[in-house]
PDB file of N, CA and C in Angstrom:
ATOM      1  N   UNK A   1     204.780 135.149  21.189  1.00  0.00           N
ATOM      2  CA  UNK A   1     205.853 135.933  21.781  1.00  0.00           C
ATOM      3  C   UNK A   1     206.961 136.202  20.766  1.00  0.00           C
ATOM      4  N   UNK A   2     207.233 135.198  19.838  1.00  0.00           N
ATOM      5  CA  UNK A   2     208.434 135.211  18.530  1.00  0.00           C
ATOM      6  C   UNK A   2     207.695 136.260  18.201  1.00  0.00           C
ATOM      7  N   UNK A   3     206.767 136.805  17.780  1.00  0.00           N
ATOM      8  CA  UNK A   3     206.595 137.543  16.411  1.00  0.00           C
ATOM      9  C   UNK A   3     206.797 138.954  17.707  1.00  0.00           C
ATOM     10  N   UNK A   4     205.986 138.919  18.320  1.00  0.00           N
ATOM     11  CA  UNK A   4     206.138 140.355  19.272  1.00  0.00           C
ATOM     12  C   UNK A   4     208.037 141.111  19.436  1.00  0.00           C
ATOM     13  N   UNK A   5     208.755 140.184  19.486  1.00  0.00           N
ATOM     14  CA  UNK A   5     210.118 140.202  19.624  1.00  0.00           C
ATOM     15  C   UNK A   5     210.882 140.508  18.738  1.00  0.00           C
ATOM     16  N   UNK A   6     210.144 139.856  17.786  1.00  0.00           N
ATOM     17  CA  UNK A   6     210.401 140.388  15.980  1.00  0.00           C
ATOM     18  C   UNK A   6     210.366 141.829  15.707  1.00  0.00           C
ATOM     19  N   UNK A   7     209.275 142.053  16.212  1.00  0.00           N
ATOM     20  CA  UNK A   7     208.676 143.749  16.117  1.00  0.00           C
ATOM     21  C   UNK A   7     209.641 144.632  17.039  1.00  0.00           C
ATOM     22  N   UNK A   8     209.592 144.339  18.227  1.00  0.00           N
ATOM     23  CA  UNK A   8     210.385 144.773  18.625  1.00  0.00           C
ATOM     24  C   UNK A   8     212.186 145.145  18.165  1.00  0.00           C
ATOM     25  N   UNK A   9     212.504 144.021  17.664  1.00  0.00           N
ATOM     26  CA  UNK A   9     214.119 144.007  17.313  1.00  0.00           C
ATOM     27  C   UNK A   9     214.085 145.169  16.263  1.00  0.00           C
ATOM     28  N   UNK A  10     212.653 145.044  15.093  1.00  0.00           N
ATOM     29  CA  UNK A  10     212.862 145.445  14.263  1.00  0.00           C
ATOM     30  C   UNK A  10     212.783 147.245  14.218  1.00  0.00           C
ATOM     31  N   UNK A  11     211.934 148.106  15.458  1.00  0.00           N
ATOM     32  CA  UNK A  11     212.084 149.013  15.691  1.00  0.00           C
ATOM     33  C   UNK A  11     213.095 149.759  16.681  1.00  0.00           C
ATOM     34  N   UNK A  12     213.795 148.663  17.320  1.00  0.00           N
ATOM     35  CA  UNK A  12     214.785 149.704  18.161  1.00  0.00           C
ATOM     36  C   UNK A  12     216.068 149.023  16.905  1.00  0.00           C
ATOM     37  N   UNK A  13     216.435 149.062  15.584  1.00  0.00           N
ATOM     38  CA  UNK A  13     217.299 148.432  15.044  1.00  0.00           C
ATOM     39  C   UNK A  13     218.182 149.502  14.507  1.00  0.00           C
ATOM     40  N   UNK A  14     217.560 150.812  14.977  1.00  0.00           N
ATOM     41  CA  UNK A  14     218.737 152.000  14.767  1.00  0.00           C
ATOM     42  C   UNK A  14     219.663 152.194  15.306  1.00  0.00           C
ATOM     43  N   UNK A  15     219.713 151.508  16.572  1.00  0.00           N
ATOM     44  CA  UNK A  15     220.715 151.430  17.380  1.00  0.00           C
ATOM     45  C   UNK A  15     221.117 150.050  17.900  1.00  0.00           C
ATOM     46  N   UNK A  16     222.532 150.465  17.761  1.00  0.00           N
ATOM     47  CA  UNK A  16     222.959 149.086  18.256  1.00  0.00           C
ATOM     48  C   UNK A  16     222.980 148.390  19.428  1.00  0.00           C
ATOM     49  N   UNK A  17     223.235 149.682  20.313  1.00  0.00           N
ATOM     50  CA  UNK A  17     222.675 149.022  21.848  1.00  0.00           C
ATOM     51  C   UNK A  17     221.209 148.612  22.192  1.00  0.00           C
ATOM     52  N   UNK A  18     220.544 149.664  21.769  1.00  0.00           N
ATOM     53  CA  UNK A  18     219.173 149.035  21.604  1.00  0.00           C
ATOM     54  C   UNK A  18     219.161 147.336  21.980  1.00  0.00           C
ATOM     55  N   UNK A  19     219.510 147.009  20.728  1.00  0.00           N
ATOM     56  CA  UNK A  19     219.348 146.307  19.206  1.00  0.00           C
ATOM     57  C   UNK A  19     219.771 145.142  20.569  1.00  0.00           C
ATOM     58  N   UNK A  20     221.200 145.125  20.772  1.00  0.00           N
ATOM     59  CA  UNK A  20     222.001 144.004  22.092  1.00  0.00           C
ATOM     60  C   UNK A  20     220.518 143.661  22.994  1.00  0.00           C
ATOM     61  N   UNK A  21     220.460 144.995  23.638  1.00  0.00           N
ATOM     62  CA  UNK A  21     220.028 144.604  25.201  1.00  0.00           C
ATOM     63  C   UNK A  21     218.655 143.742  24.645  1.00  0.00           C
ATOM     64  N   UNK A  22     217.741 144.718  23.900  1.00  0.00           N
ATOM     65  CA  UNK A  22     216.293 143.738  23.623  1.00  0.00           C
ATOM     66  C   UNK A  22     216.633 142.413  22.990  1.00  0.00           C
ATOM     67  N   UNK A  23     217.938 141.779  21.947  1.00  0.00           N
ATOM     68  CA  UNK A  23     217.818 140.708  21.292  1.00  0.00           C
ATOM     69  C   UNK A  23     218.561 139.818  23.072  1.00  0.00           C
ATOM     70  N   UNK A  24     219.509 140.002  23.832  1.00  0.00           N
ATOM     71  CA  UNK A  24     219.548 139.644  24.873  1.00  0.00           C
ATOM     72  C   UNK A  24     218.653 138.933  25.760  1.00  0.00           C
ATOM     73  N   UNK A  25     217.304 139.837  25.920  1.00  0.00           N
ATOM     74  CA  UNK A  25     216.357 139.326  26.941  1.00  0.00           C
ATOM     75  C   UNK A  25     215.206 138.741  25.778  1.00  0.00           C
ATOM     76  N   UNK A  26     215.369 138.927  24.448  1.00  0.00           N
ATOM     77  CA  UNK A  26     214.945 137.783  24.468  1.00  0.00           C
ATOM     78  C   UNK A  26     214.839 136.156  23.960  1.00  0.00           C
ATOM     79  N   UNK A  27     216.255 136.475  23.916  1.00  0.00           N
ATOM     80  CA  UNK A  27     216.868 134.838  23.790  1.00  0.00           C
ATOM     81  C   UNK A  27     216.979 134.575  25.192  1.00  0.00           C
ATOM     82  N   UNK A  28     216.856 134.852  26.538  1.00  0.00           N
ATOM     83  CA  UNK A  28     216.608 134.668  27.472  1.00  0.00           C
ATOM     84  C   UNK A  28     214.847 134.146  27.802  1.00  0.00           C
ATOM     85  N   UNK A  29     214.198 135.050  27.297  1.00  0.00           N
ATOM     86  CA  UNK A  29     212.669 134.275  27.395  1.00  0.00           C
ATOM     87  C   UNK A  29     212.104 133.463  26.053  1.00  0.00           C
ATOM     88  N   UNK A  30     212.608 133.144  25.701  1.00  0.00           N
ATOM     89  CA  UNK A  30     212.248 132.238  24.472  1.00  0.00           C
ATOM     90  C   UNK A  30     212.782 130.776  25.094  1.00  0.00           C
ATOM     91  N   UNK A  31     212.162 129.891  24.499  1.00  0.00           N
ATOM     92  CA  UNK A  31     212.688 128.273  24.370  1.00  0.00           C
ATOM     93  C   UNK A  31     213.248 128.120  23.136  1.00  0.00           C
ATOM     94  N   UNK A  32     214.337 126.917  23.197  1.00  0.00           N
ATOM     95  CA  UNK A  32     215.253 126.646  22.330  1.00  0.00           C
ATOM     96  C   UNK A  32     214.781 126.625  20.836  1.00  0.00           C
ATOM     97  N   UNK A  33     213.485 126.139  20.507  1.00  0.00           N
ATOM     98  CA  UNK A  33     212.979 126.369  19.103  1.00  0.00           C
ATOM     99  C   UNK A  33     212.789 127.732  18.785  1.00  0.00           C
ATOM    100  N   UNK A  34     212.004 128.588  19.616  1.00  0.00           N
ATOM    101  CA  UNK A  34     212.450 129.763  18.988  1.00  0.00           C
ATOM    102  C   UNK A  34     213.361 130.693  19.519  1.00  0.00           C
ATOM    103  N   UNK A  35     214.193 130.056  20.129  1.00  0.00           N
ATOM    104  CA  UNK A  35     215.467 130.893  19.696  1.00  0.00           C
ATOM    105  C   UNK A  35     216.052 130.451  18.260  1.00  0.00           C
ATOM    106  N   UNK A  36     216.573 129.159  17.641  1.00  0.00           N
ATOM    107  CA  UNK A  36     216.452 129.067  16.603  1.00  0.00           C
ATOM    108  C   UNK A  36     215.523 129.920  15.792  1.00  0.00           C
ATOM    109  N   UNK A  37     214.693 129.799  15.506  1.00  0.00           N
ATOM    110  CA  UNK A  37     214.051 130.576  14.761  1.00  0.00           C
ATOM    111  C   UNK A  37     214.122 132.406  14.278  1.00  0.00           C
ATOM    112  N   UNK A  38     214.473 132.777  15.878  1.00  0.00           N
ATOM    113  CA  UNK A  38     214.936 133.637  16.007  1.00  0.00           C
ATOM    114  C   UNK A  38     216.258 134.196  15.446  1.00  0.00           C
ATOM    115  N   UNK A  39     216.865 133.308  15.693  1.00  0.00           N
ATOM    116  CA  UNK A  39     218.918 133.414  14.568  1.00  0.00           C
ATOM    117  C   UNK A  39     218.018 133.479  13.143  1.00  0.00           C
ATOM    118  N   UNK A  40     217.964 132.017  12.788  1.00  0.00           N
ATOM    119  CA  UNK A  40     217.256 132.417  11.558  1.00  0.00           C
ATOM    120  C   UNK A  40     216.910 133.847  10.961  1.00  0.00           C
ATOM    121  N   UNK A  41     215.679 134.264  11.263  1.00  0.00           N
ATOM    122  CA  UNK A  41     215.494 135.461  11.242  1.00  0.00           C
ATOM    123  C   UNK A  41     216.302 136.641  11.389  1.00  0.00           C
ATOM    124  N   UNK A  42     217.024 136.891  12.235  1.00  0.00           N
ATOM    125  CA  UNK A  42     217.909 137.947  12.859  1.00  0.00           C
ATOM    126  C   UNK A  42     219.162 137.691  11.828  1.00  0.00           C
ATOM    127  N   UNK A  43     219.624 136.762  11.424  1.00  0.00           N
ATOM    128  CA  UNK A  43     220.525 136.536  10.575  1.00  0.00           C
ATOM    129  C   UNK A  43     220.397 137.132   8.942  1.00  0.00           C
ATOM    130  N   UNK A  44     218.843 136.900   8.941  1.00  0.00           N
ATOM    131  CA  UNK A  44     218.444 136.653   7.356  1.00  0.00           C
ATOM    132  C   UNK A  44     218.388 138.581   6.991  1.00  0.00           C
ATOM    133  N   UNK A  45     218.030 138.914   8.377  1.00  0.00           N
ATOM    134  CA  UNK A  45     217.026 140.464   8.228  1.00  0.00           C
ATOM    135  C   UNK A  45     218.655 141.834   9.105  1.00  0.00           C
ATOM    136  N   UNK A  46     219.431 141.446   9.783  1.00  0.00           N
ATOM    137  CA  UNK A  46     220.099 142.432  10.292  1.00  0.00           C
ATOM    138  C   UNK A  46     221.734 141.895  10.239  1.00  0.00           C
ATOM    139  N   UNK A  47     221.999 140.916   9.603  1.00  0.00           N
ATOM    140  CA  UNK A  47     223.615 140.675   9.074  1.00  0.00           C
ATOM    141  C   UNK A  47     224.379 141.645   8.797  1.00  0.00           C
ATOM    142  N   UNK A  48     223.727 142.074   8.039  1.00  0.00           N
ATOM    143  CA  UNK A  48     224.340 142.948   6.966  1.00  0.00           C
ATOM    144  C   UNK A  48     224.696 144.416   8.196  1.00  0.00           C
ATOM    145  N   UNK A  49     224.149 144.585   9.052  1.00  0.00           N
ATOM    146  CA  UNK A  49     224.225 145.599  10.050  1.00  0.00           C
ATOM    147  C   UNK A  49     225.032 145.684  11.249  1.00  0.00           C
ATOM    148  N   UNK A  50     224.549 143.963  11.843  1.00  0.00           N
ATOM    149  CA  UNK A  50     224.946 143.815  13.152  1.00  0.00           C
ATOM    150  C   UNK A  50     225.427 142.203  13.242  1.00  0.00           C
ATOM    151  N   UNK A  51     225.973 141.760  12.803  1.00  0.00           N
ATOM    152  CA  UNK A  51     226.727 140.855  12.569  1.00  0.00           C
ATOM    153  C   UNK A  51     227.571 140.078  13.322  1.00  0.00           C
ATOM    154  N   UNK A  52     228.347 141.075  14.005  1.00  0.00           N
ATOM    155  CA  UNK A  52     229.395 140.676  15.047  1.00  0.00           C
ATOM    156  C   UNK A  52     228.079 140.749  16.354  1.00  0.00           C
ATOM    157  N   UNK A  53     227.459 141.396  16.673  1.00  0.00           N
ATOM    158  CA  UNK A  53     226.107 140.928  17.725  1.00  0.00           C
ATOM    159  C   UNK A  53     225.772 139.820  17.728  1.00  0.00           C
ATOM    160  N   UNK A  54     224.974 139.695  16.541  1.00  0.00           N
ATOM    161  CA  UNK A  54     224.417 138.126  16.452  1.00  0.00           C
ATOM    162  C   UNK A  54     225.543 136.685  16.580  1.00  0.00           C
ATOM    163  N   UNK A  55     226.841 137.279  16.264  1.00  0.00           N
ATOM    164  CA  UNK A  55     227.367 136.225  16.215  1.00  0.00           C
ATOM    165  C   UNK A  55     228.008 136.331  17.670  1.00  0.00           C
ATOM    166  N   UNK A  56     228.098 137.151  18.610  1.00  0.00           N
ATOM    167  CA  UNK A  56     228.352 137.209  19.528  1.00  0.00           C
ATOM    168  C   UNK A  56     226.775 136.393  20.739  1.00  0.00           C
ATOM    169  N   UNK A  57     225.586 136.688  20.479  1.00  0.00           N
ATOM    170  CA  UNK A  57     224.932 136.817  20.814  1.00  0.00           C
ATOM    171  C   UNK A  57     223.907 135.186  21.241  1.00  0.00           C
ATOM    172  N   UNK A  58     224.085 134.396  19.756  1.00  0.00           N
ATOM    173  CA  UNK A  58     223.929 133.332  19.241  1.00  0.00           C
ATOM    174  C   UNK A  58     225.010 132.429  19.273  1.00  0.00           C
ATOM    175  N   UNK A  59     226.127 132.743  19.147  1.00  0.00           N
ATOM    176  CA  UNK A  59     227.323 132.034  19.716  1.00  0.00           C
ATOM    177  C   UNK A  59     227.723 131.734  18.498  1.00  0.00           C
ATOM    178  N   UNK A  60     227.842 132.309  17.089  1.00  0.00           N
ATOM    179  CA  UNK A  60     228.420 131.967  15.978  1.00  0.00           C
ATOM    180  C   UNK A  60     227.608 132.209  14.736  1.00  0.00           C
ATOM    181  N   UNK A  61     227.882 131.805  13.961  1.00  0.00           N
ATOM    182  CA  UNK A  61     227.135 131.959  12.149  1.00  0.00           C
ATOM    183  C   UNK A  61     226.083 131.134  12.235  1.00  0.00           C
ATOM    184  N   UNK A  62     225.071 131.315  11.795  1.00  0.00           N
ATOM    185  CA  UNK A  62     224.176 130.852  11.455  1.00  0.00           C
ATOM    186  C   UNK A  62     224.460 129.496  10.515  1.00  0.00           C
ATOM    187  N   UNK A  63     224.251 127.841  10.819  1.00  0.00           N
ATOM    188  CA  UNK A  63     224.415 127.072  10.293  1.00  0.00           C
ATOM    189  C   UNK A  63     223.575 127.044   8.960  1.00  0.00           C
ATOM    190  N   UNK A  64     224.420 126.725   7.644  1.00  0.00           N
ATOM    191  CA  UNK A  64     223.827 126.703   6.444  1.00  0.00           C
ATOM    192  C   UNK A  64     223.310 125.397   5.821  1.00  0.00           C
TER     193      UNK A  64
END
């Protein structure tokens, strides 16, 4: 399901609403490991874009 979600984030990522509602539902159907995994990722690959999302989204910066 992580990687399907992946794909997903990574084609609606032109838009930012998009981008909210799908990363939304699915840190909602994921379990706590991959939601981690998920920040991870989303951090590493759309920072630079959407930033204030993820950190809204995830509840802060990605721990280093």
């Amino acid at each position: 399901m992580l990687e399907y979600i992946k794909l997903i984030l990574s084609k609606v990522s032109f838009s930012k609403e998009l981008f909210e509602k799908e990363l939304r539902k699915a840190i909602q159907m994921l379990v706590p490991t991959e939601v981690e995994q998920l920040k991870s990722w989303c951090y590493a690959k759309f920072s630079h874009l959407y930033e204030e999302i993820l950190n809204r989204n995830f509840g802060g910066e990605l721990s280093r």
